[in-house]
C-alpha atoms as a PDB file:
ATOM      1  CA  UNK A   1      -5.475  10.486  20.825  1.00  0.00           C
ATOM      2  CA  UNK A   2      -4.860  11.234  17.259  1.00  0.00           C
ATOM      3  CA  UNK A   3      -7.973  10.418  15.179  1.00  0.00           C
ATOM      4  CA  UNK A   4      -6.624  10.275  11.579  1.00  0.00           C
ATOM      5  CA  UNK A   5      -2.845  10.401   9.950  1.00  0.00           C
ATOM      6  CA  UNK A   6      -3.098  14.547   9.537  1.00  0.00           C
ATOM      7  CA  UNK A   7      -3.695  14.896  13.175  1.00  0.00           C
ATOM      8  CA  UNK A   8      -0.967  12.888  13.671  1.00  0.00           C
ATOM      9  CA  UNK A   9       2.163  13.408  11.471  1.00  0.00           C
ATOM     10  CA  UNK A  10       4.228  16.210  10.626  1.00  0.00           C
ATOM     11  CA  UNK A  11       3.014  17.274   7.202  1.00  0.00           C
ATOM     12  CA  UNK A  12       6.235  19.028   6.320  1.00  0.00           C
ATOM     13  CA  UNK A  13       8.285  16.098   7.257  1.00  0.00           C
ATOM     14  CA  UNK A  14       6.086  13.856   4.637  1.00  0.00           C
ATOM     15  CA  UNK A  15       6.501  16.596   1.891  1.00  0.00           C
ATOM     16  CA  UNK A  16       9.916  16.809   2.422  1.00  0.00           C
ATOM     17  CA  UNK A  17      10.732  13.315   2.436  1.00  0.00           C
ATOM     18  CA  UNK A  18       8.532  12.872  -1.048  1.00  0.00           C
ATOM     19  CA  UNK A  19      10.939  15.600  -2.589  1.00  0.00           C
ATOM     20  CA  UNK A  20      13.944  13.651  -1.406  1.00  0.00           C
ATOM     21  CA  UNK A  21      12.840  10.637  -3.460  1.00  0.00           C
ATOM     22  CA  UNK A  22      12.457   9.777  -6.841  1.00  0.00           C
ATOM     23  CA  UNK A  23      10.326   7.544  -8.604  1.00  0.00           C
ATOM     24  CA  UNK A  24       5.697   7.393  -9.378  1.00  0.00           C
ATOM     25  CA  UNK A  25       5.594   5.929  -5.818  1.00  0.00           C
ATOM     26  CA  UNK A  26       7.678   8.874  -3.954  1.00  0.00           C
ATOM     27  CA  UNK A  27       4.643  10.475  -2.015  1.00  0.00           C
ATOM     28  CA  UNK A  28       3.376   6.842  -1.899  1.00  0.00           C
ATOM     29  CA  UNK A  29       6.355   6.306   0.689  1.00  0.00           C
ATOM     30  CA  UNK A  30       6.938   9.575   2.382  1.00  0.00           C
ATOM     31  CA  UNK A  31       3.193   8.898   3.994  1.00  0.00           C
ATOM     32  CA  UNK A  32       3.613   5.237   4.435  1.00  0.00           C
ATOM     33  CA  UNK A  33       6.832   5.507   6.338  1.00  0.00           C
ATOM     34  CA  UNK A  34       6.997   9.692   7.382  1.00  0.00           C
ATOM     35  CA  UNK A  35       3.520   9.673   7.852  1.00  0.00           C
ATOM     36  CA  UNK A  36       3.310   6.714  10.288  1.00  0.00           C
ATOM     37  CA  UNK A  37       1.075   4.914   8.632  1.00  0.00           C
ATOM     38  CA  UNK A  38       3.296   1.690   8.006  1.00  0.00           C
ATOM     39  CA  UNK A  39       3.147  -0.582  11.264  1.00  0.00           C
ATOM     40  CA  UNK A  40       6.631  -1.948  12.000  1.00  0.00           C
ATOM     41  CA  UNK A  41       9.409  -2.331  15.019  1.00  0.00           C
ATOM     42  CA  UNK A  42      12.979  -1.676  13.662  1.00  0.00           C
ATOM     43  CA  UNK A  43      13.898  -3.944  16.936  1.00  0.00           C
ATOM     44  CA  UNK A  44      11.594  -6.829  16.306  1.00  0.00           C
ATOM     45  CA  UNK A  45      11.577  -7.662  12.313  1.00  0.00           C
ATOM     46  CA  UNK A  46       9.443 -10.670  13.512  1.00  0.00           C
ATOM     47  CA  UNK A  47       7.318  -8.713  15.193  1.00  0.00           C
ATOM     48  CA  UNK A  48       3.612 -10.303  14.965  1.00  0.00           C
ATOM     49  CA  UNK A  49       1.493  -6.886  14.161  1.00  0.00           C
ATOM     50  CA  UNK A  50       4.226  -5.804  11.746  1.00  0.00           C
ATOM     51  CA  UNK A  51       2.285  -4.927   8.193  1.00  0.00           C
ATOM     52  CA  UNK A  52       3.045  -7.710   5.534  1.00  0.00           C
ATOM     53  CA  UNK A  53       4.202  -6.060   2.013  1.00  0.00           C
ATOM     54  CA  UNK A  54       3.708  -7.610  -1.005  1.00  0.00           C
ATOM     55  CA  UNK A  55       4.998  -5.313  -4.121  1.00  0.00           C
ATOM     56  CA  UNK A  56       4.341  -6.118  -7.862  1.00  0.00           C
ATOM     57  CA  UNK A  57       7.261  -5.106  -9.904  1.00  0.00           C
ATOM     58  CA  UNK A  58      11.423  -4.883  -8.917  1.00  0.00           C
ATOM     59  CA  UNK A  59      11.561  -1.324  -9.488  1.00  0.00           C
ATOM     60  CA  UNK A  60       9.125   0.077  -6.899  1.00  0.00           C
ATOM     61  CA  UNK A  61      10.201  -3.227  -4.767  1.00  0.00           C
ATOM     62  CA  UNK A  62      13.656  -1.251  -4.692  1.00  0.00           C
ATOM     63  CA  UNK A  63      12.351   2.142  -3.866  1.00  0.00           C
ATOM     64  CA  UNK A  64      10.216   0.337  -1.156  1.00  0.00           C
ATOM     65  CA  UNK A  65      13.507  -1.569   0.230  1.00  0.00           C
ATOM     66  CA  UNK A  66      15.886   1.726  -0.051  1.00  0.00           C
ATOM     67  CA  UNK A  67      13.194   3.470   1.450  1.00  0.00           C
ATOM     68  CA  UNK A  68      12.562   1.215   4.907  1.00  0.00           C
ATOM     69  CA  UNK A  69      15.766   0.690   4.973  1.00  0.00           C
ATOM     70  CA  UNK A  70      16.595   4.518   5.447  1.00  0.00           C
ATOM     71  CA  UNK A  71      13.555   4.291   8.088  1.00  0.00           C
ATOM     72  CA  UNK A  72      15.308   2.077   9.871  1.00  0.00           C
ATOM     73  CA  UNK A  73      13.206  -0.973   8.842  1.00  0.00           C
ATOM     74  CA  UNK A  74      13.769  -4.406   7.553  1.00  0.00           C
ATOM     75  CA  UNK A  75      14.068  -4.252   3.698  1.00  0.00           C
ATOM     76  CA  UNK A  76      14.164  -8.203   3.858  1.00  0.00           C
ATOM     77  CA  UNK A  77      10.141  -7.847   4.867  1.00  0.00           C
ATOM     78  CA  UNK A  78       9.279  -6.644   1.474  1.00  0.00           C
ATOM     79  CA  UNK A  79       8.230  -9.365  -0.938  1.00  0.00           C
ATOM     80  CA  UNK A  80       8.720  -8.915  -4.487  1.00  0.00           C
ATOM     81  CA  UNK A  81       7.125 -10.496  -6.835  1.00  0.00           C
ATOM     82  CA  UNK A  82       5.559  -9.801 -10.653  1.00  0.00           C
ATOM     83  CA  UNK A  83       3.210  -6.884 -11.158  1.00  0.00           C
ATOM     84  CA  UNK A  84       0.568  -9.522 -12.331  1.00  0.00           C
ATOM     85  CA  UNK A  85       1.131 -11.915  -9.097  1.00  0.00           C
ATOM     86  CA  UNK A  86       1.180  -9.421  -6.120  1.00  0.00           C
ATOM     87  CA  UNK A  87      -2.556  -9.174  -5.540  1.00  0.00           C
ATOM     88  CA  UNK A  88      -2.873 -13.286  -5.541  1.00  0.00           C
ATOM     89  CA  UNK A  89      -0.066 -13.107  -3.229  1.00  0.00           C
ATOM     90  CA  UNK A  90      -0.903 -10.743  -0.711  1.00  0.00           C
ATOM     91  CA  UNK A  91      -4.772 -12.136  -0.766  1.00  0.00           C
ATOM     92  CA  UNK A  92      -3.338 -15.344   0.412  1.00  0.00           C
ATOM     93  CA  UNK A  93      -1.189 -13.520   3.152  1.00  0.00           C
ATOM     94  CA  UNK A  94      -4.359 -11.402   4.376  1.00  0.00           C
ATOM     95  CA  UNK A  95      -6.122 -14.810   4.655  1.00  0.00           C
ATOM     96  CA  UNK A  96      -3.825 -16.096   6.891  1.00  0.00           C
ATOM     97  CA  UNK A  97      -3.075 -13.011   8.882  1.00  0.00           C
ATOM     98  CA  UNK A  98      -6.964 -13.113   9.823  1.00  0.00           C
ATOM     99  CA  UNK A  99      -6.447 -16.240  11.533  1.00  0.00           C
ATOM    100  CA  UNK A 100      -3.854 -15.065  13.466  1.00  0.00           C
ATOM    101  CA  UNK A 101      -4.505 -12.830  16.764  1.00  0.00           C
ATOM    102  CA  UNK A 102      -3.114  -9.707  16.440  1.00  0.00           C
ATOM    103  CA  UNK A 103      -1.933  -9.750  13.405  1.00  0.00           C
ATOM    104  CA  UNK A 104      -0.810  -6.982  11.190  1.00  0.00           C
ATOM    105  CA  UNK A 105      -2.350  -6.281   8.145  1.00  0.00           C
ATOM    106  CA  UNK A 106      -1.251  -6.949   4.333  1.00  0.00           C
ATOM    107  CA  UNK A 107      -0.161  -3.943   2.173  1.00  0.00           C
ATOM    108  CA  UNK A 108       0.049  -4.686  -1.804  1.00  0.00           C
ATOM    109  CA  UNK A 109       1.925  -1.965  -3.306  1.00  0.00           C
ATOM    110  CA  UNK A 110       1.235  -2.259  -7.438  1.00  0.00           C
ATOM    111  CA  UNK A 111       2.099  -0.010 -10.629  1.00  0.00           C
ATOM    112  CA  UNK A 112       0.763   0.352 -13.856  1.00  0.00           C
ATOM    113  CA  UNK A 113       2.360  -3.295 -14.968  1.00  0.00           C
ATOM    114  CA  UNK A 114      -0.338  -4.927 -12.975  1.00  0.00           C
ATOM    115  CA  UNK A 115      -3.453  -3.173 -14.575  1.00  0.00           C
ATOM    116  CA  UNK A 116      -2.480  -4.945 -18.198  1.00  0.00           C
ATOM    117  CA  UNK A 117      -1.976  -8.570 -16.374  1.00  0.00           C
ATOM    118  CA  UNK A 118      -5.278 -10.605 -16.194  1.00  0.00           C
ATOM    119  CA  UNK A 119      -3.826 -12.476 -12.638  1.00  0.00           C
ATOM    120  CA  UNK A 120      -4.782  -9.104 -11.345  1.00  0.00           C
ATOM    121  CA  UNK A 121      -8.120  -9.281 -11.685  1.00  0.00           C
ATOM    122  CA  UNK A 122      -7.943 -12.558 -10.435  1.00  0.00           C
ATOM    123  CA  UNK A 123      -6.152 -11.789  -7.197  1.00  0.00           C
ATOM    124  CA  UNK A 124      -8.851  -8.752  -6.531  1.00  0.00           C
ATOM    125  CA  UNK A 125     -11.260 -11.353  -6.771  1.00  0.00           C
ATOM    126  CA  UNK A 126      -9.643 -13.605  -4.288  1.00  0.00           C
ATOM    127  CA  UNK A 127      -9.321 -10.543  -1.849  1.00  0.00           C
ATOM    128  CA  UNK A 128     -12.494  -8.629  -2.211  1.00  0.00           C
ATOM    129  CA  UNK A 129     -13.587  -8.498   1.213  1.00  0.00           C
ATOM    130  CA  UNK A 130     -10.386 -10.135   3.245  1.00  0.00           C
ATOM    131  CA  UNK A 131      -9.901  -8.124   6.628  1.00  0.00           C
ATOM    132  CA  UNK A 132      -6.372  -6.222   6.710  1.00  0.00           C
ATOM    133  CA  UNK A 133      -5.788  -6.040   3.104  1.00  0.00           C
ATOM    134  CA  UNK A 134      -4.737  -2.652   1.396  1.00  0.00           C
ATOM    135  CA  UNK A 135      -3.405  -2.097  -1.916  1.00  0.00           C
ATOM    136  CA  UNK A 136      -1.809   1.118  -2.830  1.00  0.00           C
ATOM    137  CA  UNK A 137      -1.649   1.502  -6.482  1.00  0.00           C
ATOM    138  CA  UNK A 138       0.174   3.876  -8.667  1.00  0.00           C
ATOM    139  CA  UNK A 139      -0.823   4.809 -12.476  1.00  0.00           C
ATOM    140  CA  UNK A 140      -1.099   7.498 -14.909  1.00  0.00           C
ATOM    141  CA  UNK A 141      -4.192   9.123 -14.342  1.00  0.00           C
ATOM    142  CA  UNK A 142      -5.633   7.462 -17.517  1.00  0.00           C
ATOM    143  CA  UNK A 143      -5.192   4.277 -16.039  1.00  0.00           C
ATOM    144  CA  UNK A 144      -6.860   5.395 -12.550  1.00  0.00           C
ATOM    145  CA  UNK A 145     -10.025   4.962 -14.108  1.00  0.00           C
ATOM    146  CA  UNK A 146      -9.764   1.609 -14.991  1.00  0.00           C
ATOM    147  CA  UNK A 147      -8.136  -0.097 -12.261  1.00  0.00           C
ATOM    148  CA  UNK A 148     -10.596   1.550 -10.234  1.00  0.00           C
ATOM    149  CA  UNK A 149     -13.498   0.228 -12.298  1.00  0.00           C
ATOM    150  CA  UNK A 150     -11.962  -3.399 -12.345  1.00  0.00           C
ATOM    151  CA  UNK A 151     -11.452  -2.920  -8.328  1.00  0.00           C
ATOM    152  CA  UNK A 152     -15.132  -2.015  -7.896  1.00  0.00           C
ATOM    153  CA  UNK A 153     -16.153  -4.809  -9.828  1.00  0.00           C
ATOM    154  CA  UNK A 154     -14.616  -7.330  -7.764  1.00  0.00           C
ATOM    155  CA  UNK A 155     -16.493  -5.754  -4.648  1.00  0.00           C
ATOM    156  CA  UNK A 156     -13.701  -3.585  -3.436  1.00  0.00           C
ATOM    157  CA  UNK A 157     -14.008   0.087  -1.909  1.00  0.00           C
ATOM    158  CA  UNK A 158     -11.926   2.402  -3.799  1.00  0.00           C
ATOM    159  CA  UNK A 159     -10.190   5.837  -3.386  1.00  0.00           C
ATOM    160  CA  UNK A 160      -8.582   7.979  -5.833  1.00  0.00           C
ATOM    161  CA  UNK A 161      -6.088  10.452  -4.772  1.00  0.00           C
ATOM    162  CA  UNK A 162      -3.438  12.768  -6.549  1.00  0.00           C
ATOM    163  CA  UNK A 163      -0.186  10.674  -6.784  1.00  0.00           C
ATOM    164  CA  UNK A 164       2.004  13.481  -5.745  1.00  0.00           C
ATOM    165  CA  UNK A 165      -0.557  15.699  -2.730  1.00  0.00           C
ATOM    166  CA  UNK A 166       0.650  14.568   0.434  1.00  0.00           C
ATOM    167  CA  UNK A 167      -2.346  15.806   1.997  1.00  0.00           C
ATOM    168  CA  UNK A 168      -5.126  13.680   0.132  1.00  0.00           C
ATOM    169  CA  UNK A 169      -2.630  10.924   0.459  1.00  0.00           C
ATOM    170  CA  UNK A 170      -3.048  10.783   3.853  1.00  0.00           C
ATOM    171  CA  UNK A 171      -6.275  11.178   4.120  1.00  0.00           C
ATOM    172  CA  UNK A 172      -6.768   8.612   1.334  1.00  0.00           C
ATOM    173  CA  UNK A 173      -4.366   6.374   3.423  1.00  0.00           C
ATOM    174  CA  UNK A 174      -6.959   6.842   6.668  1.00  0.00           C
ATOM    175  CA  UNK A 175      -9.848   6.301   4.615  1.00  0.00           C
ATOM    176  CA  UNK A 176      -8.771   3.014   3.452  1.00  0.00           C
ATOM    177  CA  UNK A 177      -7.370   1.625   6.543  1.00  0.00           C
ATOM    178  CA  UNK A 178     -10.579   2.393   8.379  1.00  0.00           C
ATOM    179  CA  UNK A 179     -11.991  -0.117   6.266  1.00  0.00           C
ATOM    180  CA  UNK A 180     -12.731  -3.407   8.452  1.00  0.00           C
ATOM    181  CA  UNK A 181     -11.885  -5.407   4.661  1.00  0.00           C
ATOM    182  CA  UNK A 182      -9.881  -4.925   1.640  1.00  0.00           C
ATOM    183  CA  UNK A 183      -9.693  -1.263   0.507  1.00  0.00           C
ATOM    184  CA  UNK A 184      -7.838   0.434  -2.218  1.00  0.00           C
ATOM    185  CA  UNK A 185      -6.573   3.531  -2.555  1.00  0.00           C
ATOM    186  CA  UNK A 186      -5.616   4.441  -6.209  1.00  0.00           C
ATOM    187  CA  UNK A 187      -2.676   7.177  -6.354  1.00  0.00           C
ATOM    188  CA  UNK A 188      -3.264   8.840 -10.218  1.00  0.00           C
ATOM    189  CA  UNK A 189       0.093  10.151 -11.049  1.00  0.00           C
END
């Protein structure tokens, strides 16, 4: 039995499904979906421990769609939403989700939109310590610093990887979804 995503995957596979995309978040997706690490049943969309994903912003909402879709997943399980809303939004999904029995968890995928929106702060309040909640964030490296640092305030464990290492994404990826509550990994383009 594998005991992390790198035991698990083929690396080369994940690397050369982040060159075949475009975009801050293509790494981001090549381990999510190459890399195994995204729980879903092409056969079953409603499938009850499918991972819920909440994305902040149209633009990496699109890359995430295009990219499940070519997976052979269901786009249509990908809600979109404002940078600034998405953390709210998938803290009130994760709260749910814990009162359900085998449940999946909630994934909030966010870009550097969502640092510079105060509902952000408010939605990593409301999460802080939800079980099955994960955001993956992608910013400059400039930025890293302070999302993490507005992340840690509100009580949640953080991880900062390199945005485009497949590698220390994955093991980022394992680190935070080992975490029993909310986790964050921050990908520092």
């Amino acid at each position: 039995m594998p005991t992390s995503l790198l035991d698990a995957v083929d690396l080369a596979a994940v690397r050369a499904a982040a060159g075949r995309r475009t975009g801050a978040a293509a790494t981001l997706l090549a381990g999510l979906l190459e890399g195994q690490a995204l729980a879903f049943d092409p056969d079953d969309p409603g499938w009850l421990g499918a991972d819920d994903l909440v994305v902040g912003g149209a633009a990496l909402g699109e890359e995430l769609r295009r990219a499940l879709d070519e997976a052979g997943g269901h786009p249509d399980a990908v809600a979109v939403t404002e940078p600034g809303r998405a953390l709210a939004l998938a803290a009130g999904g994760a709260a749910v989700g814990a009162r359900r029995v085998g449940a999946g968890r909630t994934l909030c995928l966010l870009d550097a939109a969502a640092l510079a929106d105060g509902r952000t702060w408010e939605g990593a309040l409301a999460g802080a310590g939800l079980p099955g909640l994960v955001v993956l964030w992608t910013l400059p490296a400039a930025e890293a610093r302070a999302a993490e640092r507005l992340l840690d305030a509100a009580g949640w464990p953080c991880e900062r990887v390199a945005a485009d290492a497949p590698v220390e994404l994955l093991a980022g990826l394992d680190h935070v979804l080992a975490h029993a509550t909310a986790g964050a990994l921050l990908l520092a383009a």
